[in-house]
Protein backbone atom coordinates (compact mmCIF):
# COMPACT_ATOMS: atom_id res chain seq x y z
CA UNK A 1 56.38 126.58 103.31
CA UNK A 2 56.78 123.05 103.07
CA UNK A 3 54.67 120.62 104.54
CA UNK A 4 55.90 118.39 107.50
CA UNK A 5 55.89 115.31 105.65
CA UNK A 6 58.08 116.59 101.99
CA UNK A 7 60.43 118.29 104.23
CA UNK A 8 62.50 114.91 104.13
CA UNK A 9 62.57 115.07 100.69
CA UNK A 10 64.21 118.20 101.24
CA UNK A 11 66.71 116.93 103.86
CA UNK A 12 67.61 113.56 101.08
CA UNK A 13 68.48 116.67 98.75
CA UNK A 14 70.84 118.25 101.03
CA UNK A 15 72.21 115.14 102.24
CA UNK A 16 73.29 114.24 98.84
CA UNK A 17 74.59 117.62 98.26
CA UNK A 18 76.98 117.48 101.35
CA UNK A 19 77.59 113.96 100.28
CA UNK A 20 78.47 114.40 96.59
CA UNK A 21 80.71 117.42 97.59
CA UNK A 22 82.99 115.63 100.45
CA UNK A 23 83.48 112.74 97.35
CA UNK A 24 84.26 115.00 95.13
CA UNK A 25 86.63 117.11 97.46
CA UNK A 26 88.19 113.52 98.51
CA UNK A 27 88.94 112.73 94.76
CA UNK A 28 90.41 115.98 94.20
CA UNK A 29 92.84 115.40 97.35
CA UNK A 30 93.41 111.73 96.62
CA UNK A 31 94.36 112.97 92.96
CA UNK A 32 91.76 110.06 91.74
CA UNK A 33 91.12 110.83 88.08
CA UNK A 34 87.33 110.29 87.07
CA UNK A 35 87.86 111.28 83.86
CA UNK A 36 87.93 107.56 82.72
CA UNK A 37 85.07 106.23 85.18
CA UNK A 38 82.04 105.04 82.88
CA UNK A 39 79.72 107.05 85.32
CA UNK A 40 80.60 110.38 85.95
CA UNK A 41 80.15 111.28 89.77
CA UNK A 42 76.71 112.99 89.35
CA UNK A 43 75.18 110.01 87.72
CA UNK A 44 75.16 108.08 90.88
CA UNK A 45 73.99 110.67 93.58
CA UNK A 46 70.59 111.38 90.77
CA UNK A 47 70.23 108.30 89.99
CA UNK A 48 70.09 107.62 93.37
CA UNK A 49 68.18 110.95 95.03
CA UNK A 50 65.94 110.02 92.20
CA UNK A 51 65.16 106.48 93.36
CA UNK A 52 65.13 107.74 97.12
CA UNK A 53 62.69 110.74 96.38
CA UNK A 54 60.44 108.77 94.77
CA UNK A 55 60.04 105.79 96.97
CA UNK A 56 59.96 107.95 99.72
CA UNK A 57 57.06 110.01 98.15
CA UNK A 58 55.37 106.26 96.97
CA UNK A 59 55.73 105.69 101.07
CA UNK A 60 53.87 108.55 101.92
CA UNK A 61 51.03 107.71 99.42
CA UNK A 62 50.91 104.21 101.13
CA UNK A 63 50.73 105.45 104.41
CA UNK A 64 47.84 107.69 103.53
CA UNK A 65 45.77 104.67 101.88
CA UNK A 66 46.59 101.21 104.27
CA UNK A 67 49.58 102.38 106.86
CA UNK A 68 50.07 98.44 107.46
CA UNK A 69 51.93 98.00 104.25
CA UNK A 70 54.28 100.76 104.35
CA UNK A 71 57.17 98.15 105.75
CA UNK A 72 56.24 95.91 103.04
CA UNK A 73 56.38 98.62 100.02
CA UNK A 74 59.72 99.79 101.41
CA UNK A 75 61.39 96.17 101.65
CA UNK A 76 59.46 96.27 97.92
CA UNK A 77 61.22 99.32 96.50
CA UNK A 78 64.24 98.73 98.59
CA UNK A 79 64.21 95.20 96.60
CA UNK A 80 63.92 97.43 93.14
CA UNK A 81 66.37 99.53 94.42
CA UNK A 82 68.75 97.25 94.43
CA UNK A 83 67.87 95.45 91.72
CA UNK A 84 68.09 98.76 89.43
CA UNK A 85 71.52 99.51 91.05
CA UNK A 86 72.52 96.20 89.70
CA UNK A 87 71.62 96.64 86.66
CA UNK A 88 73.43 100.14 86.46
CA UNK A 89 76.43 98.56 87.63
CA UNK A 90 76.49 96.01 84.98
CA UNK A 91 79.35 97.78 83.22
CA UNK A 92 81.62 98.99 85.90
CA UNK A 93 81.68 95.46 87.06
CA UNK A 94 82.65 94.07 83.30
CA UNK A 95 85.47 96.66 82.99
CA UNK A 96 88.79 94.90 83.41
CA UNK A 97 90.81 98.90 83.92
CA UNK A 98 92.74 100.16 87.20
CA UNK A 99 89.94 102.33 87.81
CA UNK A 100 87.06 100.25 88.04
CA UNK A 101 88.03 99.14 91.46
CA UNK A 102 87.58 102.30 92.33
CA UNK A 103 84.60 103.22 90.35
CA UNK A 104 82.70 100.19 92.12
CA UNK A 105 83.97 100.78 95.69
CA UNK A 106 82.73 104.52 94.98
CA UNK A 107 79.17 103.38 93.55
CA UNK A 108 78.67 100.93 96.63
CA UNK A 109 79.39 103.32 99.17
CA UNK A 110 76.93 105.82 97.21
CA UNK A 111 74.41 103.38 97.48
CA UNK A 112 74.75 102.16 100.96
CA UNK A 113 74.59 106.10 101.90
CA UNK A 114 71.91 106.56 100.66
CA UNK A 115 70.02 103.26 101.30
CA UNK A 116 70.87 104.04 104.89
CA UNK A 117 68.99 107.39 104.83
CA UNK A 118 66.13 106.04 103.24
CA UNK A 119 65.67 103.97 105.72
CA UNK A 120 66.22 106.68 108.74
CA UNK A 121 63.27 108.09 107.15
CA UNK A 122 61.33 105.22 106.63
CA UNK A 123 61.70 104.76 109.94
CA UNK A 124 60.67 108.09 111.24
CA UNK A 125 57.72 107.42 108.80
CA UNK A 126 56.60 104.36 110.79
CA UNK A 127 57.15 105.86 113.86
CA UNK A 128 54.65 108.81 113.50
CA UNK A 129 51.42 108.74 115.40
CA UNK A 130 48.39 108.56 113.03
């Protein structure tokens, strides 16, 4: 059984498993080809369960050791969040192609999904009586 506080890991996972599947099933019915995208679909939603997993697990670490700072670590890794995603997104936003205007708009709404989770359970985190 899973303990109460890595069941949200376990909720981020399904959450970007409903997530990735309505995208996908949107592309198939918008007849959006991804076959020229310089991330494939799946790159995104690991790279960013990844990222969410483990500054969600960092979070609980914090809380454990000085519960003060676990606002400031998640602005922190929210910060490096972000700053990674940039990075990652260096190419899509070079690309000059039809599809890259779609491969950014997808990649930014990726991101905000899942930036808005993280913090839903950030603040459920913070919320919790010691």
């Amino acid at each position: 059984m899973l303990s109460k506080n890595y069941k949200p890991v376990f909720y981020l996972f399904c959450f970007a498993l409903v997530a990735y599947v309505l995208h996908k099933a949107i592309f198939y019915f918008l007849e959006i080809n991804t076959q020229n995208f310089h991330y494939s679909l799946e790159i995104p939603y690991l790279f960013f369960f990844g990222i969410s997993a483990l500054l969600y697990l960092i979070l609980l670490i914090i809380k454990k050791k000085n519960f003060e700072i676990v606002g400031m670590a998640f602005l922190f890794g929210t910060f490096t969040q972000m700053l990674f995603a940039y990075l990652v997104l260096q190419p899509i936003l070079k690309s000059k192609t039809g599809e890259s205007s779609v491969e950014k708009i997808s990649f930014f709404i990726t991101f905000v999904l899942f930036l808005l989770f993280q913090t839903l359970l950030t603040a459920r985190l913070l919320n919790e009586k010691r």
